[in-house]
PDB file of N, CA and C in Angstrom:
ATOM      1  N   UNK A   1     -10.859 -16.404  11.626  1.00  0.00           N
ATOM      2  CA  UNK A   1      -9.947 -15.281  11.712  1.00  0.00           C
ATOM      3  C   UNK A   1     -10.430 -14.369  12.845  1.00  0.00           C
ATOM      4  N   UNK A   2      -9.566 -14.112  13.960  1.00  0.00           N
ATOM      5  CA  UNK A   2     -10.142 -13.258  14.606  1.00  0.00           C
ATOM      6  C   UNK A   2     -10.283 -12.043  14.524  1.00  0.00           C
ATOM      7  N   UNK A   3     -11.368 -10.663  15.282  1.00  0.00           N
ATOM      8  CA  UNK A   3     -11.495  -9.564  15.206  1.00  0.00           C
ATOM      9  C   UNK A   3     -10.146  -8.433  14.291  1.00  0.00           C
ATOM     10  N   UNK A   4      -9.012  -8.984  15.456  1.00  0.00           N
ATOM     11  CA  UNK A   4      -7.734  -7.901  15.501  1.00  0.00           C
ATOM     12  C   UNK A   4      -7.418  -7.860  13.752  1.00  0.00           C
ATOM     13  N   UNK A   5      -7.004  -9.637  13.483  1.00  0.00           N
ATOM     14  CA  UNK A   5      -6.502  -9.443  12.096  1.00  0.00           C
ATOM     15  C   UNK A   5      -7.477  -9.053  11.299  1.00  0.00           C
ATOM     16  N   UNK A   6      -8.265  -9.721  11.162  1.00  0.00           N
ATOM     17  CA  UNK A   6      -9.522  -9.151   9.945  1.00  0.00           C
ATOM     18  C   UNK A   6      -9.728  -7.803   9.930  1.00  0.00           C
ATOM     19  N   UNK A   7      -9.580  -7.117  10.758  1.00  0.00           N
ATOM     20  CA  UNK A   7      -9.188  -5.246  10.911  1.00  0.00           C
ATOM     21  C   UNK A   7      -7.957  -4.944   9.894  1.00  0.00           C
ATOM     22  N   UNK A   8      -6.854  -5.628  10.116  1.00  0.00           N
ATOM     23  CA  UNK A   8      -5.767  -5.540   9.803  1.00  0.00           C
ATOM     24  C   UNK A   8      -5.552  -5.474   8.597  1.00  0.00           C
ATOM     25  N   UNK A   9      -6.254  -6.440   7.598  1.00  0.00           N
ATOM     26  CA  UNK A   9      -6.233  -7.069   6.440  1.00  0.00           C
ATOM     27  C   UNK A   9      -7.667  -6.605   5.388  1.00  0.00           C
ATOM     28  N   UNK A  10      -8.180  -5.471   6.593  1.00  0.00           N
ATOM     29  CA  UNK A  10      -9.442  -4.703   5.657  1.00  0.00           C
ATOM     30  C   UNK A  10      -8.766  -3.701   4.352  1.00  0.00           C
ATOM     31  N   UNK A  11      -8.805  -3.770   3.632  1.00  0.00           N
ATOM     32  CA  UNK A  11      -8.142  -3.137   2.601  1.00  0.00           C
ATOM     33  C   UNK A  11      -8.720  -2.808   1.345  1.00  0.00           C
ATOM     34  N   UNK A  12      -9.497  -1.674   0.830  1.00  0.00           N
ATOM     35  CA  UNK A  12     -10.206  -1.261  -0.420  1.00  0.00           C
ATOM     36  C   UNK A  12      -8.825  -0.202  -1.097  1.00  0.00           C
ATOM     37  N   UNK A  13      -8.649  -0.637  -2.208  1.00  0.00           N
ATOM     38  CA  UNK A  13      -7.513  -0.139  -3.319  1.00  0.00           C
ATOM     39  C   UNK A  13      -7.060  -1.128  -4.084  1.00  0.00           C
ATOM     40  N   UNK A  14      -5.626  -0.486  -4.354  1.00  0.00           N
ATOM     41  CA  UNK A  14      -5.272  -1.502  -5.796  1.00  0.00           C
ATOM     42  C   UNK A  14      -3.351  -1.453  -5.491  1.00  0.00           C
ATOM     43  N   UNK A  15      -3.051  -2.224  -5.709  1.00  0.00           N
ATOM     44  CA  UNK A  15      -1.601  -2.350  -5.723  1.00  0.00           C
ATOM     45  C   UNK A  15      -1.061  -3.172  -6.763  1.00  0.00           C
ATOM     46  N   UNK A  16       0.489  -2.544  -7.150  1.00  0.00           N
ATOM     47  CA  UNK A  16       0.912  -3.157  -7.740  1.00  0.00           C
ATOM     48  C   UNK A  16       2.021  -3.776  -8.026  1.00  0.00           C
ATOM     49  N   UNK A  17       2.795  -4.648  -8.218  1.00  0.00           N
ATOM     50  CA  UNK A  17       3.991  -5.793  -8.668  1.00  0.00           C
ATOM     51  C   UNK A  17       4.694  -4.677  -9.712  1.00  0.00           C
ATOM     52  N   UNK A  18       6.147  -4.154  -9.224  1.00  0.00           N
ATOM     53  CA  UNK A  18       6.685  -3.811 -10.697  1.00  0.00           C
ATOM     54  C   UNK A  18       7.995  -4.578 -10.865  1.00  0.00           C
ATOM     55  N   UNK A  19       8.169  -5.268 -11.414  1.00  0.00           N
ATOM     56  CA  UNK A  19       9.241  -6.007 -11.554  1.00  0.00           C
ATOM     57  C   UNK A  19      10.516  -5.789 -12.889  1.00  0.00           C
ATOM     58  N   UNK A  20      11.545  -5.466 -11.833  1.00  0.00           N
ATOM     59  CA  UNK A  20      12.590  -4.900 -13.073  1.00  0.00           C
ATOM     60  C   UNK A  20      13.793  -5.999 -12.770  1.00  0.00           C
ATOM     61  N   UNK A  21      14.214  -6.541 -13.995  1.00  0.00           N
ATOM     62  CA  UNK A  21      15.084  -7.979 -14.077  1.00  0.00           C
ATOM     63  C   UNK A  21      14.287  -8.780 -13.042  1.00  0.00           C
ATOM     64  N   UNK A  22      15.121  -8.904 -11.930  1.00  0.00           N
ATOM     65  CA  UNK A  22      15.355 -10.159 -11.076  1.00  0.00           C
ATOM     66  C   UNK A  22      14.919  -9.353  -9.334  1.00  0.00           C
ATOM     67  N   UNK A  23      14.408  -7.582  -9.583  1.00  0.00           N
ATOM     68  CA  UNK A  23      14.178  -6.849  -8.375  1.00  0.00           C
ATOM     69  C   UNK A  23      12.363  -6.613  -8.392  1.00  0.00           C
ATOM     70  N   UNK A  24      12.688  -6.567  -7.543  1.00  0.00           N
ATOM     71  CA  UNK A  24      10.476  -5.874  -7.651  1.00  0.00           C
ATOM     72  C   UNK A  24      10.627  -4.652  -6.698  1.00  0.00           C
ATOM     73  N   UNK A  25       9.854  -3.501  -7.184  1.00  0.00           N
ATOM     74  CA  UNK A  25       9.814  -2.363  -6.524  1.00  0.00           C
ATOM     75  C   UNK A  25       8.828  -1.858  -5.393  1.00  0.00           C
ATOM     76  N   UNK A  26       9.373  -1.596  -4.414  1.00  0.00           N
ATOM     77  CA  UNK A  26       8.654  -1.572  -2.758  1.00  0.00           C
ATOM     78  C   UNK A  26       9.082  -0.308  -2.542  1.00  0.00           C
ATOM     79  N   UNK A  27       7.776   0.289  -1.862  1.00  0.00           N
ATOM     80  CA  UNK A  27       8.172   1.451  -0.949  1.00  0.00           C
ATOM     81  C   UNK A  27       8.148   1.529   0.546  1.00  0.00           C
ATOM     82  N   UNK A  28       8.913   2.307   1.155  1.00  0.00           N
ATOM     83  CA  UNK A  28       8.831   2.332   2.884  1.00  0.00           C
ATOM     84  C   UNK A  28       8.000   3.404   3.413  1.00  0.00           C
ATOM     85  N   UNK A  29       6.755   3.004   4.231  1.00  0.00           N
ATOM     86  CA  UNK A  29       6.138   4.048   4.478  1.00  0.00           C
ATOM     87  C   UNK A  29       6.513   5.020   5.706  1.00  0.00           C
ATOM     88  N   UNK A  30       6.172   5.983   5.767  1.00  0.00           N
ATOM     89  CA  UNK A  30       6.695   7.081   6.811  1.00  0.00           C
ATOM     90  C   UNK A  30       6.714   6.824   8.016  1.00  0.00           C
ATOM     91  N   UNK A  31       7.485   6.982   8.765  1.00  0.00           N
ATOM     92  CA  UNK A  31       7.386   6.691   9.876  1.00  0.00           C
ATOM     93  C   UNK A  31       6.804   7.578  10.931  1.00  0.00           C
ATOM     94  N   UNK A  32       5.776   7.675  10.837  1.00  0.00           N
ATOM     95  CA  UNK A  32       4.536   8.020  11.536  1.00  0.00           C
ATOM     96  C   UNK A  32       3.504   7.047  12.549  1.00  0.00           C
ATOM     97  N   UNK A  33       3.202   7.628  13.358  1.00  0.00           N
ATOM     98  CA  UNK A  33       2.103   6.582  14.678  1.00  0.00           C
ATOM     99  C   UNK A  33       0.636   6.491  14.025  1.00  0.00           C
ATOM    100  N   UNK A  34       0.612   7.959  13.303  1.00  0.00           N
ATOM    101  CA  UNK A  34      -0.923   8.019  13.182  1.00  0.00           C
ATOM    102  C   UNK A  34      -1.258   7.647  11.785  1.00  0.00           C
ATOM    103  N   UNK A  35      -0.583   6.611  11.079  1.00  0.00           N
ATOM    104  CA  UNK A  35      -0.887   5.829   9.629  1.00  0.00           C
ATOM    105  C   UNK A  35      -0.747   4.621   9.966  1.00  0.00           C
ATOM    106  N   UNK A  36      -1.430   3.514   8.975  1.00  0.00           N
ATOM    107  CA  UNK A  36      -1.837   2.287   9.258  1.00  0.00           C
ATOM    108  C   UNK A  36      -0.160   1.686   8.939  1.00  0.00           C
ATOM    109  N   UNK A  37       0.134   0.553   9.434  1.00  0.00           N
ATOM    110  CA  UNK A  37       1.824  -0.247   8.921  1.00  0.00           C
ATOM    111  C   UNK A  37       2.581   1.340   8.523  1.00  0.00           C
ATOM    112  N   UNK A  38       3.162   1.793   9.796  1.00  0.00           N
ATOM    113  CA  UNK A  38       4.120   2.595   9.982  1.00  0.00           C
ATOM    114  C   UNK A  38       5.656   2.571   9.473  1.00  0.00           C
ATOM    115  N   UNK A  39       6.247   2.706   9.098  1.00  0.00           N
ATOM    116  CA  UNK A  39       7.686   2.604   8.937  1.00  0.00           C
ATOM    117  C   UNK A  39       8.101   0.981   8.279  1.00  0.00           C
ATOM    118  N   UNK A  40       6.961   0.384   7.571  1.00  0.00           N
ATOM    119  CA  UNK A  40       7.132  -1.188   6.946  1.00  0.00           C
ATOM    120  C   UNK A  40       7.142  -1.031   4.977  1.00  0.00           C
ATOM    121  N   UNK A  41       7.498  -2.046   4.807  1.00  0.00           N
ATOM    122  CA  UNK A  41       7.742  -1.834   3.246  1.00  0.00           C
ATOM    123  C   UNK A  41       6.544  -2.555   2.396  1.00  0.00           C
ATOM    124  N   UNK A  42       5.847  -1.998   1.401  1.00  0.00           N
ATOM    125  CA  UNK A  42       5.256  -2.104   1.089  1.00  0.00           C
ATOM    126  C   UNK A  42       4.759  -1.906  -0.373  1.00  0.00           C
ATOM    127  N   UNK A  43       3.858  -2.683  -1.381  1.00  0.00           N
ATOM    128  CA  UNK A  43       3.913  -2.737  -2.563  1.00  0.00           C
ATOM    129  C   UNK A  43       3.364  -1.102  -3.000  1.00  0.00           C
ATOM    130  N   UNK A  44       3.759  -0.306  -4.205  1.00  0.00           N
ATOM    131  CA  UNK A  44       3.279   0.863  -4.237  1.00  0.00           C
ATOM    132  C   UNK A  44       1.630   0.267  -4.723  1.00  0.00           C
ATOM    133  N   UNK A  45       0.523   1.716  -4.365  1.00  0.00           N
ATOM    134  CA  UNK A  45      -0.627   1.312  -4.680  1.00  0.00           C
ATOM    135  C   UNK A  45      -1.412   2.671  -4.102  1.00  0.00           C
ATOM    136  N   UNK A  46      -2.833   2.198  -3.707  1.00  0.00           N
ATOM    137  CA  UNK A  46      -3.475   3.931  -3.250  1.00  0.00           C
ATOM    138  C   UNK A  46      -5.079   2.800  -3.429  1.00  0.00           C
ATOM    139  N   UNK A  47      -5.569   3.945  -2.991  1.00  0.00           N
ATOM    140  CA  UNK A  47      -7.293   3.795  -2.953  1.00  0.00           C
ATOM    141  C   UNK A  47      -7.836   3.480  -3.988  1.00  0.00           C
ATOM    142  N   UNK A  48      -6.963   3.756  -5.387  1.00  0.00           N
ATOM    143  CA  UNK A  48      -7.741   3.413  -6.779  1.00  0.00           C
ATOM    144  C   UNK A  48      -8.773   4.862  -6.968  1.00  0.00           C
ATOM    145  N   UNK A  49      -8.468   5.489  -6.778  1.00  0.00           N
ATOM    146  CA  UNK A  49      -9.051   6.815  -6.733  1.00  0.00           C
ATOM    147  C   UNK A  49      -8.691   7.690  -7.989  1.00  0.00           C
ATOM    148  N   UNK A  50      -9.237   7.844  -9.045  1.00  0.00           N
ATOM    149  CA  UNK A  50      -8.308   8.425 -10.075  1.00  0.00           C
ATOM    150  C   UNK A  50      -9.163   9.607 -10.012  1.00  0.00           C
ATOM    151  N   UNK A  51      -8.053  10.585 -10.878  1.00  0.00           N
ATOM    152  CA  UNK A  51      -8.098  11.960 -10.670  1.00  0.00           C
ATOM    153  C   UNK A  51      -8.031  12.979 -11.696  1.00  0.00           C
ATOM    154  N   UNK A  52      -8.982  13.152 -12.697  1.00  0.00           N
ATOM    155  CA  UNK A  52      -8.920  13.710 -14.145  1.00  0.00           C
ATOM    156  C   UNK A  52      -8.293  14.938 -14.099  1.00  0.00           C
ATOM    157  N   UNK A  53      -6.738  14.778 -14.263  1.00  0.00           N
ATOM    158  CA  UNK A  53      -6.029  16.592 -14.611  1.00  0.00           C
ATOM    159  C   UNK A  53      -5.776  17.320 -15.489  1.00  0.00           C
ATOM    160  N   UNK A  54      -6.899  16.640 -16.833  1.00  0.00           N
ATOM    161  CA  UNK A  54      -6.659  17.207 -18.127  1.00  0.00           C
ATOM    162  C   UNK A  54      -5.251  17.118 -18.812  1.00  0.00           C
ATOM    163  N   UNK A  55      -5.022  16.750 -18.518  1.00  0.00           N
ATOM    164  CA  UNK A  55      -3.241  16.559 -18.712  1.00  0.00           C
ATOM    165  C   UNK A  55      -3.365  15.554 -20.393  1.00  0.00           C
TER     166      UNK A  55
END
């Protein structure tokens, strides 16, 4: 695998599959220059970072 992709495909978090009937749920990210896969669709997910709000 060269340099470029293996950059590409570096990825620490968690994502996830939500599947309703026969659809699965994707989000489109912002269309911004200065975020990684700009304006492409993508499974929802995050860093895995949880966040105790007493809640």
């Amino acid at each position: 695998m060269d340099a470029y992709l293996k950059d590409q495909l570096d990825f620490t978090g968690v994502k996830v599959a939500l599947l309703v009937e026969k659809s699965i749920l994707v989000v489109l990210r912002d269309n911004k220059t200065d975020i990684p896969w700009p304006n492409m669709w993508e499974l929802p997910g995050g860093d895995g970072v949880i966040i105790m709000t007493g809640a």
